[in-house]
Protein backbone atom coordinates (compact mmCIF):
# COMPACT_ATOMS: atom_id res chain seq x y z
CA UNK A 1 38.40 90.66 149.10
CA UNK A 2 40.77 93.95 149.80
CA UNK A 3 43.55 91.44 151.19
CA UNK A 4 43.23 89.46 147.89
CA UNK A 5 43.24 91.70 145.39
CA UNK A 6 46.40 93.34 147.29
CA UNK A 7 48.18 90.47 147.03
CA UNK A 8 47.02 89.41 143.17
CA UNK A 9 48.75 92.87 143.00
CA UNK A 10 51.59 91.92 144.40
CA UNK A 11 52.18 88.53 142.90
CA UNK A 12 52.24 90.38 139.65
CA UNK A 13 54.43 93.26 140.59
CA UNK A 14 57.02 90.49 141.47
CA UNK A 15 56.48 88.58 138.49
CA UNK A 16 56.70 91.67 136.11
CA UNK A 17 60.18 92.98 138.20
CA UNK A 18 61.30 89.20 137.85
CA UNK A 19 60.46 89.43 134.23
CA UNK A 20 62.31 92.89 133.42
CA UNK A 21 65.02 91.99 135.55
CA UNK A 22 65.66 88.76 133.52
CA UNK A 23 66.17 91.18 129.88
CA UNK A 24 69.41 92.56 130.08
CA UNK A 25 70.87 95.71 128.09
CA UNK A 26 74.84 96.65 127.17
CA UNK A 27 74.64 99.94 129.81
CA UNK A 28 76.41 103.37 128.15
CA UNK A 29 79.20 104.32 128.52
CA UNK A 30 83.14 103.03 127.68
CA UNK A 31 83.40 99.33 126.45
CA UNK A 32 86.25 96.68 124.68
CA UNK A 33 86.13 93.46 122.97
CA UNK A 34 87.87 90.99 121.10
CA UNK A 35 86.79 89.16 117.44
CA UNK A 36 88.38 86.12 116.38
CA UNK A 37 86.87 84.57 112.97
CA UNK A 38 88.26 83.76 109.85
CA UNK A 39 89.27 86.28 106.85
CA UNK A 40 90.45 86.92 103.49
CA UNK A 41 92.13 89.67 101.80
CA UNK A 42 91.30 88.51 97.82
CA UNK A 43 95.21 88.18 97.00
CA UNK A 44 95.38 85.99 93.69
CA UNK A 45 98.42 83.57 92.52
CA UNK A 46 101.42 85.23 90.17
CA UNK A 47 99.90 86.10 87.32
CA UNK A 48 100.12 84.21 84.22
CA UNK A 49 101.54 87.75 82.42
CA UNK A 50 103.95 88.17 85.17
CA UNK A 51 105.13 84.75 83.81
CA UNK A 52 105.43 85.13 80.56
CA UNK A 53 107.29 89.05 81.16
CA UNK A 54 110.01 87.01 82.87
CA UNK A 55 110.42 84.40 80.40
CA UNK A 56 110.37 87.26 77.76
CA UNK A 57 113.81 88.14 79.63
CA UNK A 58 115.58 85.39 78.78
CA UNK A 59 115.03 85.59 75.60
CA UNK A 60 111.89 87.06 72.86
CA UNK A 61 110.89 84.10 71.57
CA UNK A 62 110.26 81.61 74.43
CA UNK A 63 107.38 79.75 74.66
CA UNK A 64 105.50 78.88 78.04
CA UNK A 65 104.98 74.93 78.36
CA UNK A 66 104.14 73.95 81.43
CA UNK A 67 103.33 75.95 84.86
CA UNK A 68 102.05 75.67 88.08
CA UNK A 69 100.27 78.01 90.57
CA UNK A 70 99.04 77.59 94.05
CA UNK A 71 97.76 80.56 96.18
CA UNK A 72 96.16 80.82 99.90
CA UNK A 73 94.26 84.82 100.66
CA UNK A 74 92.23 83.64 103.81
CA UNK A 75 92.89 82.46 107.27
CA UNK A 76 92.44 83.25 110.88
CA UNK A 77 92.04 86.84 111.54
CA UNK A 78 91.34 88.58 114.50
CA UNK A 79 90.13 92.29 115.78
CA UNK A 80 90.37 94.55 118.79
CA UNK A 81 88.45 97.14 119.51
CA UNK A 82 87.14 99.80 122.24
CA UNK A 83 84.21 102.20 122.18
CA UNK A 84 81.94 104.52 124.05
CA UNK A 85 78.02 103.61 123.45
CA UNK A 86 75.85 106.84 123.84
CA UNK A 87 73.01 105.35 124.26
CA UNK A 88 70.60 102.10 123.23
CA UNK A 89 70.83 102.53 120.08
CA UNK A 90 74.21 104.29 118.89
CA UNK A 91 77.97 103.82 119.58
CA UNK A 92 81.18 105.03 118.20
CA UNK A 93 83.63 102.22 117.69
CA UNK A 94 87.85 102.22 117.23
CA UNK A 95 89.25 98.56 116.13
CA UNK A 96 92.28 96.97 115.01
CA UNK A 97 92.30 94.16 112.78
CA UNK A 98 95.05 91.86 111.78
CA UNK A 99 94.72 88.93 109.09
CA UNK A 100 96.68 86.09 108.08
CA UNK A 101 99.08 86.29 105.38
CA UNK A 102 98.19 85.53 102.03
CA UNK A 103 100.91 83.25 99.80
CA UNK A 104 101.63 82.53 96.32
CA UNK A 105 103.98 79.85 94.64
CA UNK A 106 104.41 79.56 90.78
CA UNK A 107 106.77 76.90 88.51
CA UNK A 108 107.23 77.26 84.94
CA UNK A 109 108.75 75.72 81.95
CA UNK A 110 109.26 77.37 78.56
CA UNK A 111 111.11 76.22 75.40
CA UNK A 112 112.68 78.42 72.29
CA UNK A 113 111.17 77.21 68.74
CA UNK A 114 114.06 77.50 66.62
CA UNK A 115 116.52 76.01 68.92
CA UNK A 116 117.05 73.91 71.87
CA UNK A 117 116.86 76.32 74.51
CA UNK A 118 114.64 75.84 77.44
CA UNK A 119 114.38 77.78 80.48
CA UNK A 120 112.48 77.46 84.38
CA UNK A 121 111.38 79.70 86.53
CA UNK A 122 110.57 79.63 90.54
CA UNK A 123 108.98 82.41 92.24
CA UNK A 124 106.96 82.57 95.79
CA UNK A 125 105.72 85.52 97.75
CA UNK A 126 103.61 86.53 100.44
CA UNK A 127 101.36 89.43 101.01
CA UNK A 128 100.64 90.96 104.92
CA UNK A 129 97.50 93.07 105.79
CA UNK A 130 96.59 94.88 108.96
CA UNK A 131 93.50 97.83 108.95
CA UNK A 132 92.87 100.44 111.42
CA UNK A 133 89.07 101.71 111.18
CA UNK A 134 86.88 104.04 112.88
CA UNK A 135 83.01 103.20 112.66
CA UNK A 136 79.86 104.51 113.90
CA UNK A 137 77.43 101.32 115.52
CA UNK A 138 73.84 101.21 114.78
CA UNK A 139 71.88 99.13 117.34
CA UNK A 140 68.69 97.83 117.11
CA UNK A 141 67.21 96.05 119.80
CA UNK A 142 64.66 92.69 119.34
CA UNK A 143 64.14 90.46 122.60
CA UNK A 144 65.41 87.93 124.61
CA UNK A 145 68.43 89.81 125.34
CA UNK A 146 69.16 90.12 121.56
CA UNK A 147 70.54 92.25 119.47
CA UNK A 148 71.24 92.94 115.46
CA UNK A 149 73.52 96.38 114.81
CA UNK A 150 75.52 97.69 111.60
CA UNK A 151 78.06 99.12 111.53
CA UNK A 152 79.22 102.10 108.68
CA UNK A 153 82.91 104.44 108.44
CA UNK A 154 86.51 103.92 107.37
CA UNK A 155 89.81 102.07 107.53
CA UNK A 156 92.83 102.66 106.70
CA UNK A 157 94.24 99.33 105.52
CA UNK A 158 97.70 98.80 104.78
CA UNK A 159 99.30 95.61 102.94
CA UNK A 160 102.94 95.05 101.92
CA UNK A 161 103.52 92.35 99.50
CA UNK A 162 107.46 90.24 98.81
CA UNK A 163 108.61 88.01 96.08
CA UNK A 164 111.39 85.70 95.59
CA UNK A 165 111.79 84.92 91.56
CA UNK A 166 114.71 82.79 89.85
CA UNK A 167 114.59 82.00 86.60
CA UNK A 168 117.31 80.20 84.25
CA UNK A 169 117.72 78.98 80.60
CA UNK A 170 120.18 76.09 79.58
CA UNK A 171 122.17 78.77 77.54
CA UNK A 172 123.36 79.70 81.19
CA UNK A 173 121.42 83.37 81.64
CA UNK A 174 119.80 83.80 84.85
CA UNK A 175 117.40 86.72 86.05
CA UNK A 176 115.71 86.99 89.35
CA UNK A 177 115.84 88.88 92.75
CA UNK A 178 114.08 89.72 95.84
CA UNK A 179 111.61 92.75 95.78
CA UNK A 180 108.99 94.03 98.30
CA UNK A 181 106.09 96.52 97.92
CA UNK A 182 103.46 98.39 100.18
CA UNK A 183 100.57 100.22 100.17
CA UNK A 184 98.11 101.82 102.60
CA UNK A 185 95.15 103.65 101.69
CA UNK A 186 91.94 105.22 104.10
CA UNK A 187 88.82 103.00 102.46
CA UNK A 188 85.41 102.65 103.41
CA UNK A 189 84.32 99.43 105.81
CA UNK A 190 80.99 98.55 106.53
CA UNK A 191 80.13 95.39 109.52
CA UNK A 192 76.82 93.70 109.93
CA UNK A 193 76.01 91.38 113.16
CA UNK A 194 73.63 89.70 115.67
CA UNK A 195 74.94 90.21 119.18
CA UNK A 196 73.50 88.92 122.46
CA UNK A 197 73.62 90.51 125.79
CA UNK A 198 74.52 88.05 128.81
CA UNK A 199 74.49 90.32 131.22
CA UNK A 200 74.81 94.44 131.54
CA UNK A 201 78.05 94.52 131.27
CA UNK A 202 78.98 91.54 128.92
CA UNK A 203 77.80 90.85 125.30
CA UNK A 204 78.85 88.29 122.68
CA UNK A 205 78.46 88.53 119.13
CA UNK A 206 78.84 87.35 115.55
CA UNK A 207 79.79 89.58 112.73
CA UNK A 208 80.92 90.06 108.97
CA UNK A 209 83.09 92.73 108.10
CA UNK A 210 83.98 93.98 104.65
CA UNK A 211 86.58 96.88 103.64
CA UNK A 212 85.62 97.50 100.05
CA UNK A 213 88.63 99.15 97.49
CA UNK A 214 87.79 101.94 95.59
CA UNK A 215 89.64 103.10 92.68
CA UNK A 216 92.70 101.61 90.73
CA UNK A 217 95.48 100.30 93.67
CA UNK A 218 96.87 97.51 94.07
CA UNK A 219 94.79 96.40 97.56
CA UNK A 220 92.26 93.70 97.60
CA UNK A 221 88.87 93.92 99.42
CA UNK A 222 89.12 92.42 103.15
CA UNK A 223 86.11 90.24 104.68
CA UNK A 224 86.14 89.00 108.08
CA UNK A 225 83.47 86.73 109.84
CA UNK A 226 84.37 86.44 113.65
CA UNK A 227 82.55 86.05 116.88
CA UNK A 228 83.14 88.35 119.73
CA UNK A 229 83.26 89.38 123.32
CA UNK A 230 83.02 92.30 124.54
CA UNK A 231 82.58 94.11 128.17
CA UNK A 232 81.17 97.26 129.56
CA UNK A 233 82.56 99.46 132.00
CA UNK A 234 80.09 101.26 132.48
């Protein structure tokens, strides 16, 4: 009966070490990853007003008859990062994220009332975005090896935006040029994410990132969605 009970004992020791052994945890200490997703930075087309300011150039009284805009703000996007986890349930996180560039294309026609002016315009541009941030990682732990964590600081995101714009009337006057602008501001970024654990030292996730712009700039809010991997060293 001793002998039996002993080894009842020992069949579930095993199965219990088996059974802890198969639930793996991201250990503390110093870890890196990669994201690759998709992402927007909210850039619109040229502006309607931006259209008719031009036009207004060539002459007061011209009339906008016809135009044309196309725009693109999202594409693939991508993010390193590196970061020391204190413990289970908290980490401190450094990334670097990088996002495709956003274009804009415009055509116009206008025509001048009391005479037989007309006059076209052309203009394209293209707006780059890149964000630094520094974020502190929630963690909260479920089963199975998985994982759901938040993630809450701020980035300083810079964009710098250039336009080409010709524009002509049949009276022969011609405006346009080449221009470029940038701007960087320190904003707040918040991430939210289900990651899974596939061994102690690996872990993959999937995430959503969003840099929200506060106050009157000329920035537009980022969003990422991107899985990851990312590996402990312990």
């Amino acid at each position: 009966m001793l002998n039996k009970a002993m080894k009842k004992s020992a069949l579930a020791l095993a199965i219990s070490g088996l059974l802890a052994g198969s639930a793996f945890a991201m250990q503390p200490g110093t870890y890196a990853g990669i994201q690759l997703g998709w992402g927007t930075i909210h850039q619109g087309g040229v502006s309607n007003s931006s259209i008719n300011n031009v036009f207004r150039a060539l002459g007061p009284n011209f009339v906008v008859t016809s135009r044309s805009n196309s725009n693109s703000d999202s594409g693939f996007a991508g993010r390193i990062f590196g970061g020391y986890q204190f413990c289970q349930y908290w980490a401190a996180e450094l990334g670097f994220s990088k996002f495709t560039n956003a274009t804009a294309k415009a055509n116009a026609a206008a025509s001048y009332p009391p005479g037989p002016l007309t006059a076209n315009l052309a203009a394209s541009g293209s707006v780059s975005a890149y964000a630094v941030d520094l974020v502190a990682k929630g963690i909260l732990p479920i089963q199975d090896n998985f994982s759901a964590y938040g993630k809450l600081g701020a980035a300083y995101l810079n964009e710098n935006g250039h336009i080409n714009l010709t524009a002509s009337n049949s009276a022969g006057t011609i405006v346009g040029g080449r221009a470029s602008a940038g701007q960087s501001r320190v904003l707040p970024t918040a991430s939210i994410g289900l990651a899974y654990d596939v061994n102690r030292c690996t872990a993959v996730d999937l995430g959503w990132n969003h840099i929200q712009t506060v106050g009157s700039n000329h920035l537009g809010n980022t969003d990422m969605v991107a899985l990851g991997v990312s590996y402990s060293f312990g």
